[in-house]
N, C-alpha and C. Protein backbone atom coordinates (compact mmCIF):
# COMPACT_ATOMS: atom_id res chain seq x y z
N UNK A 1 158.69 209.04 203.42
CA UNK A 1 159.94 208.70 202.73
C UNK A 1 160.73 207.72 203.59
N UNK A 2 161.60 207.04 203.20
CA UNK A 2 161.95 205.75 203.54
C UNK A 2 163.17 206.35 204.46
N UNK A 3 163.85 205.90 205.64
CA UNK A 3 165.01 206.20 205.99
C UNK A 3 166.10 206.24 205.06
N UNK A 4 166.87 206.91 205.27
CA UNK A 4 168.52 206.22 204.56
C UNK A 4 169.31 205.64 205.81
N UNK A 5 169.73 204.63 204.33
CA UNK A 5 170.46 203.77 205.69
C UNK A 5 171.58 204.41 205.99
N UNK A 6 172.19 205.93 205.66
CA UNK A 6 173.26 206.33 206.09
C UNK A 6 173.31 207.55 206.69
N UNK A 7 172.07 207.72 206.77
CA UNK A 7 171.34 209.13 207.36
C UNK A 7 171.31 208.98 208.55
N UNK A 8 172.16 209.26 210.05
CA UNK A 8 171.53 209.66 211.18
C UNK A 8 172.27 211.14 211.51
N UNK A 9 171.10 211.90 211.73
CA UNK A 9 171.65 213.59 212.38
C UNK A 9 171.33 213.55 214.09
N UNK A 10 172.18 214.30 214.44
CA UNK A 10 172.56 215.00 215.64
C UNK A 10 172.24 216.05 215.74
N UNK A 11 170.96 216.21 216.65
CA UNK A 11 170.19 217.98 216.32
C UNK A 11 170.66 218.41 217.74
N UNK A 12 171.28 219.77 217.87
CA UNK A 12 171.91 220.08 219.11
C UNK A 12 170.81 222.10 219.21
N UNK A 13 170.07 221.53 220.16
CA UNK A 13 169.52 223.11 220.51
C UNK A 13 169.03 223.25 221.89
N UNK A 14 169.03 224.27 222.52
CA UNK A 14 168.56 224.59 223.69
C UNK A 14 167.32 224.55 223.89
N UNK A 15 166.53 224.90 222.68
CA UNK A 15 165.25 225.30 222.56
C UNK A 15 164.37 224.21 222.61
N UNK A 16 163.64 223.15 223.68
CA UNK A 16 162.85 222.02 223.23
C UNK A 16 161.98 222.59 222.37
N UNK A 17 161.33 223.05 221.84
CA UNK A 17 160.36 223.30 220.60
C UNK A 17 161.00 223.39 219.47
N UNK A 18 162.25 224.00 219.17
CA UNK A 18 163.04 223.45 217.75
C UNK A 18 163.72 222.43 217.99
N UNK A 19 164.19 221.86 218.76
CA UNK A 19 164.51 220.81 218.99
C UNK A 19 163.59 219.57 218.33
N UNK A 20 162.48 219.43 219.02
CA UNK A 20 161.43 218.54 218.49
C UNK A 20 161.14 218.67 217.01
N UNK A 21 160.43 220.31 216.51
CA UNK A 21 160.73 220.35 215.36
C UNK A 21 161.85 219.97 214.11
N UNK A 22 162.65 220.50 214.86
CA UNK A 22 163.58 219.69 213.79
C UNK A 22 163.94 218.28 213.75
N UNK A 23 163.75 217.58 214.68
CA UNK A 23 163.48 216.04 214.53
C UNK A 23 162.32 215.24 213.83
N UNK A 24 161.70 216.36 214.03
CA UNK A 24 159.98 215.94 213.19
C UNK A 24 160.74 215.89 211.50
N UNK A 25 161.52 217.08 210.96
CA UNK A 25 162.06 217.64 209.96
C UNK A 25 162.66 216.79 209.65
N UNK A 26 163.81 216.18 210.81
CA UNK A 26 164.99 215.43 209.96
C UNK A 26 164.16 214.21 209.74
N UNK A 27 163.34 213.82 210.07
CA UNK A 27 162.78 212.39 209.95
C UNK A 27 162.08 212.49 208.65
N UNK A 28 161.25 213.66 208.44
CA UNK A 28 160.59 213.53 207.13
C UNK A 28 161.20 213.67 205.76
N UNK A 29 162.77 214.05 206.20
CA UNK A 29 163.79 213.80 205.10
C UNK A 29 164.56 212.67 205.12
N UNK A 30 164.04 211.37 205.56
CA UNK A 30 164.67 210.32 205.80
C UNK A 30 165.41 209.82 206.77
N UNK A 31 165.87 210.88 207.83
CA UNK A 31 167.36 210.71 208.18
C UNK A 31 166.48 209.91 209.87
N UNK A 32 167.38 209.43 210.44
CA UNK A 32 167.09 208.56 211.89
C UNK A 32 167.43 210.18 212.85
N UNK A 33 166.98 210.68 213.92
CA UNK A 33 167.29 211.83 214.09
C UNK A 33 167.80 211.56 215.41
N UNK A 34 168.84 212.39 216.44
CA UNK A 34 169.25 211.48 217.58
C UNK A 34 169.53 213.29 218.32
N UNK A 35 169.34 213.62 219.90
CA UNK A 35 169.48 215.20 220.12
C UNK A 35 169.98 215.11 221.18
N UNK A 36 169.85 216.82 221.50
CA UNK A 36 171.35 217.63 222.60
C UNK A 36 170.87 218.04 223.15
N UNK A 37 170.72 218.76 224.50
CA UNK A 37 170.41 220.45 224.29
C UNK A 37 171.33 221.00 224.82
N UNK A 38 172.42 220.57 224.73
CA UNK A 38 173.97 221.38 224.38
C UNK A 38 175.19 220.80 223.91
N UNK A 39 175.94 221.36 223.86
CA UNK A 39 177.62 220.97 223.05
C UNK A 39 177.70 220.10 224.05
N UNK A 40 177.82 219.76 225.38
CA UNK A 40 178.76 219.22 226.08
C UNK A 40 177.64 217.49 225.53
N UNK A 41 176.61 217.24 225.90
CA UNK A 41 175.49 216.51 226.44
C UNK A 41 176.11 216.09 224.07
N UNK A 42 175.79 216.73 223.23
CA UNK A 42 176.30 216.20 222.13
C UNK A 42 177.45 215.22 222.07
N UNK A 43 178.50 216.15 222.98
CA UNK A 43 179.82 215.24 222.15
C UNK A 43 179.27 213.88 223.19
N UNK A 44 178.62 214.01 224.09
CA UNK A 44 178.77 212.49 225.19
C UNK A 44 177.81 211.37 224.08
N UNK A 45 176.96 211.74 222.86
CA UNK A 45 175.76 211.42 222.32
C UNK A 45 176.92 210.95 221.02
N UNK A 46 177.87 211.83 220.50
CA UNK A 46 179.29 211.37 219.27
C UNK A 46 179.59 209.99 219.63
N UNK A 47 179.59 210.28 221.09
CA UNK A 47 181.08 209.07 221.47
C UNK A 47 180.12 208.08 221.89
N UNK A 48 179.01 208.02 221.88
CA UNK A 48 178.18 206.35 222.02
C UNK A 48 177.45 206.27 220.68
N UNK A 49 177.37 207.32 219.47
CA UNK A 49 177.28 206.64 218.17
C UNK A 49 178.30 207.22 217.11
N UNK A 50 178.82 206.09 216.73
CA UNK A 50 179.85 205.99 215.84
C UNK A 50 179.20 206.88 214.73
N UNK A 51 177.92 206.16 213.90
CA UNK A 51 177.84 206.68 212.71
C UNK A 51 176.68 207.87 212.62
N UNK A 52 177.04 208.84 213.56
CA UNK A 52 176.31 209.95 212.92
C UNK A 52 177.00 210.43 211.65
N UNK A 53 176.24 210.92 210.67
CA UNK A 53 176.58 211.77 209.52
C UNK A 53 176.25 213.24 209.11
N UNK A 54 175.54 213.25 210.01
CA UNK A 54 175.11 215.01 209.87
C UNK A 54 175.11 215.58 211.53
N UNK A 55 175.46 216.90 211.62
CA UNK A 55 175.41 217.67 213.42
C UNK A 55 174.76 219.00 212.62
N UNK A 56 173.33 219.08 213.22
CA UNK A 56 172.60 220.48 213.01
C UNK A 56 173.28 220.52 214.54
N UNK A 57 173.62 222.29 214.39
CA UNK A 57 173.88 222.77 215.52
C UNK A 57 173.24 223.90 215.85
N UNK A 58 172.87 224.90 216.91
CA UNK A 58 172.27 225.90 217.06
C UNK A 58 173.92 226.57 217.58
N UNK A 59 174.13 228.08 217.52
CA UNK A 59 175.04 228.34 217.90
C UNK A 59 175.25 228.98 218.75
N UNK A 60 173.57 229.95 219.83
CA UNK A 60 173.99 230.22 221.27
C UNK A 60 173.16 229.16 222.02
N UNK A 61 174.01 228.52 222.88
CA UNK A 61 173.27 227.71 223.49
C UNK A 61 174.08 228.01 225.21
N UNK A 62 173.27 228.79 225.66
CA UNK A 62 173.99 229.34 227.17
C UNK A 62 174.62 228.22 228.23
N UNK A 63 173.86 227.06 228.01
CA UNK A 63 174.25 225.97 229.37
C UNK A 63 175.01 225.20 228.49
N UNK A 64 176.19 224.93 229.37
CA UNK A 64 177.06 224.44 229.24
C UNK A 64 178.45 224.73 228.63
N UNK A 65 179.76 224.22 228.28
CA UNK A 65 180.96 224.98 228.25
C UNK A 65 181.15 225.84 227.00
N UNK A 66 180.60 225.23 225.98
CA UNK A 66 180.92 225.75 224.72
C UNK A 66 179.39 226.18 223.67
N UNK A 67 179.57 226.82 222.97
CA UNK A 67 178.74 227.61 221.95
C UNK A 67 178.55 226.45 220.55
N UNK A 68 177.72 226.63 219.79
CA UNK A 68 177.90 225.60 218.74
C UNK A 68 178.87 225.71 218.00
N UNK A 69 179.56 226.91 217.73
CA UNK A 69 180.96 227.19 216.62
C UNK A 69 181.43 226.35 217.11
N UNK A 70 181.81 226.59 218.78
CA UNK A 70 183.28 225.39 219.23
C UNK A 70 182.33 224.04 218.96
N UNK A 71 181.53 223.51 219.42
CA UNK A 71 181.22 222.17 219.13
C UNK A 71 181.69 221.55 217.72
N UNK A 72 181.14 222.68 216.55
CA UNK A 72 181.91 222.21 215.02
C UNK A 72 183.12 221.72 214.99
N UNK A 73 183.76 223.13 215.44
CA UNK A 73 185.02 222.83 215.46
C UNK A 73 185.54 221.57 215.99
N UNK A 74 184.93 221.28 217.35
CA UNK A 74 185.80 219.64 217.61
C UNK A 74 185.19 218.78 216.87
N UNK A 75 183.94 218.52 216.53
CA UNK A 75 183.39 217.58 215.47
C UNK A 75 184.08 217.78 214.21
N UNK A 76 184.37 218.46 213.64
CA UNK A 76 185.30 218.67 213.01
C UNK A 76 186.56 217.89 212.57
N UNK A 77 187.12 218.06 213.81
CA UNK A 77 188.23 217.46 214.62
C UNK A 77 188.48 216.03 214.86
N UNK A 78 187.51 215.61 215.46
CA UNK A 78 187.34 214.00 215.86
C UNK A 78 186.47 213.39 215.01
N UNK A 79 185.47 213.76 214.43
CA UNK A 79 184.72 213.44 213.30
C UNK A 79 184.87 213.86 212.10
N UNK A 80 185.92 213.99 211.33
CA UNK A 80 186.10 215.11 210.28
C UNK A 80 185.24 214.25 208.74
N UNK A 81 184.21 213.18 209.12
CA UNK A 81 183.22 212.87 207.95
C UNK A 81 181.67 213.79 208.49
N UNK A 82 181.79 214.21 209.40
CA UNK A 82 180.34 214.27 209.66
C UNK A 82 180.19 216.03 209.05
N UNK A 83 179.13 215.69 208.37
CA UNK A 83 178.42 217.75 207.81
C UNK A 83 178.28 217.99 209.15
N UNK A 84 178.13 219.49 208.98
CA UNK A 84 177.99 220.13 210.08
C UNK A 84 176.86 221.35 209.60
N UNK A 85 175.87 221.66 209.89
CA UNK A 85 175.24 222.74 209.62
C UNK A 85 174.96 223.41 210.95
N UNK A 86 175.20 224.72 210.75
CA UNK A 86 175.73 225.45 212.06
C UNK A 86 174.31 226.91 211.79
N UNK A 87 173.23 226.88 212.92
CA UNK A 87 172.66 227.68 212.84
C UNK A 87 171.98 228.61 213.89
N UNK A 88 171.65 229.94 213.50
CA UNK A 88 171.69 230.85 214.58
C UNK A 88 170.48 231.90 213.84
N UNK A 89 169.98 232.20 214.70
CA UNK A 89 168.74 233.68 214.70
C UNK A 89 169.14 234.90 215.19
N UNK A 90 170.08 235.04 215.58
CA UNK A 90 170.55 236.24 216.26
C UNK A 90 172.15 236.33 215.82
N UNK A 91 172.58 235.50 215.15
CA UNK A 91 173.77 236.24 214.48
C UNK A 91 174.26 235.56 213.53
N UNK A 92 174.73 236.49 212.19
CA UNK A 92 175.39 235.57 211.16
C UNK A 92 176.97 235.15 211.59
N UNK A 93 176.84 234.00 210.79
CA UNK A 93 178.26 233.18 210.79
C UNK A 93 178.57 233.46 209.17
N UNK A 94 179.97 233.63 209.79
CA UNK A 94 180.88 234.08 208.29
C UNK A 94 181.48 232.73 208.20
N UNK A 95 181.76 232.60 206.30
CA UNK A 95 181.89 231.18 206.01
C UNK A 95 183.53 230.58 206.63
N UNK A 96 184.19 231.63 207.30
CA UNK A 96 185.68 231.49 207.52
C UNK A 96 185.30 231.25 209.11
N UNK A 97 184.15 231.63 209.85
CA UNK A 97 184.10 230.91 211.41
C UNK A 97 183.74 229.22 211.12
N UNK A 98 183.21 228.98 209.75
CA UNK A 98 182.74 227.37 209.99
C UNK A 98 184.03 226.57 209.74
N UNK A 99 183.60 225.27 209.98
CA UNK A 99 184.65 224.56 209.41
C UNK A 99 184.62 223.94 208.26
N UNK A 100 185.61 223.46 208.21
CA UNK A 100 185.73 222.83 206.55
C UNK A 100 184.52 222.17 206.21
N UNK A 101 184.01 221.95 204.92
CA UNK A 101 182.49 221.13 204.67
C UNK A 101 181.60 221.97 205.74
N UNK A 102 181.38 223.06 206.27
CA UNK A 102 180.21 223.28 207.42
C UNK A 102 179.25 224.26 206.73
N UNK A 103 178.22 224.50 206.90
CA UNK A 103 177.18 225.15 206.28
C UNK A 103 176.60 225.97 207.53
N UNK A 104 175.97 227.29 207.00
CA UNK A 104 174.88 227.84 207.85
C UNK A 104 173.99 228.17 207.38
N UNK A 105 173.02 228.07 208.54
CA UNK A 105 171.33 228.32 208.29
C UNK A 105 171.02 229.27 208.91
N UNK A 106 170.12 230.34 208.57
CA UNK A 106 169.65 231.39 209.23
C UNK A 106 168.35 230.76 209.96
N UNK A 107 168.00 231.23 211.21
CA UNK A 107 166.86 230.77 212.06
C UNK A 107 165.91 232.20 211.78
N UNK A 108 164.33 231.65 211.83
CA UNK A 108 163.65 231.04 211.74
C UNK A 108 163.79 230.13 209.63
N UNK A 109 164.15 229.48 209.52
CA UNK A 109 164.79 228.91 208.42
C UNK A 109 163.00 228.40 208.29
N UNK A 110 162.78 228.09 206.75
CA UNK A 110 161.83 227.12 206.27
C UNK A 110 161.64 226.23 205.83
N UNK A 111 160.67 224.89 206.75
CA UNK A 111 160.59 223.98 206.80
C UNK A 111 161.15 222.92 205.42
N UNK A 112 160.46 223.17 204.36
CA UNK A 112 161.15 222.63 203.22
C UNK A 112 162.51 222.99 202.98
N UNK A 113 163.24 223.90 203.59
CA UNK A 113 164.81 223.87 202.94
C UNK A 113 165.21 223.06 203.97
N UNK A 114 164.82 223.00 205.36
CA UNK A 114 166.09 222.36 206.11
C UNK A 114 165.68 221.01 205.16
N UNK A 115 164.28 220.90 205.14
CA UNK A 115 164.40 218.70 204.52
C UNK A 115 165.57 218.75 203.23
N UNK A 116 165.15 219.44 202.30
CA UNK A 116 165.80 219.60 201.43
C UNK A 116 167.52 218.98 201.58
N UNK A 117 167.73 220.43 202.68
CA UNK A 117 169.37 220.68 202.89
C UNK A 117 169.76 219.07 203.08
N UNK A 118 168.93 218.51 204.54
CA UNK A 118 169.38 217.57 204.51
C UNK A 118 169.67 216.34 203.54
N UNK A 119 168.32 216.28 202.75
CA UNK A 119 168.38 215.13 201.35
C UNK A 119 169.27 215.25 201.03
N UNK A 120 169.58 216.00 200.57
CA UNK A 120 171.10 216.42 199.84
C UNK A 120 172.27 216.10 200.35
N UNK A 121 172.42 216.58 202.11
CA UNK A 121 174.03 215.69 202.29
C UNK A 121 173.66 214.30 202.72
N UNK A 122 172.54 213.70 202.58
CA UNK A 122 172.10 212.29 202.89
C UNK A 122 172.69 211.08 201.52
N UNK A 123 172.25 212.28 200.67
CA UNK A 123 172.48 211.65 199.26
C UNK A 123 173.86 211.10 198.98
């Protein structure tokens, strides 16, 4: 499938093996895919590209200052166009911890919904 030209995600995880995976993912849903492996090492990755449009986030990510909730939250904040999909294997997020426009994914999630999810806020 062809890129979109307005598609680039920000995949933020600790884990290099979902990490990679999900770049394999965001790519086969079009999107240019660009990564973290934490909140802090993200926002430094915000502030040298202007036009991300999507932040997959993982939400325990031990190294470094903040958890993925807080990362939303300032993306949020300083980016308030960019989706945010906020996801975790070990604990649910209630729709009142995300932020405005933010979505969650339960981990181990399947392969066709994340492409999906993404097509959709690509669209």
């Amino acid at each position: 499938m062809p890129h979109h030209e307005h598609c680039k995600i920000l995949i933020v995880d600790d884990d290099p093996f979902i990490l990679i995976d999900s770049v394999d993912l965001a790519e086969q849903a079009g999107c240019e895919a660009l990564q973290a492996a934490n909140a802090d090492e993200a926002l430094r990755v915000l502030e040298r590209h202007d036009d991300v449009t999507i932040i997959l986030t993982d939400v325990d990510m031990p190294r470094g200052s903040m958890n993925g909730l807080a990362l939303a939250r300032i993306v949020c904040g300083r980016w308030p166009a960019i989706r945010i999909i906020v996801m975790s294997g070990h604990q649910s997020v209630a729709e009142s911890d995300l932020p405005a426009r933010g979505m969650f994914l339960r981990k181990p999630y399947a392969a066709d919904r994340l492409v999906q999810t993404l097509r959709t806020l690509a669209a």
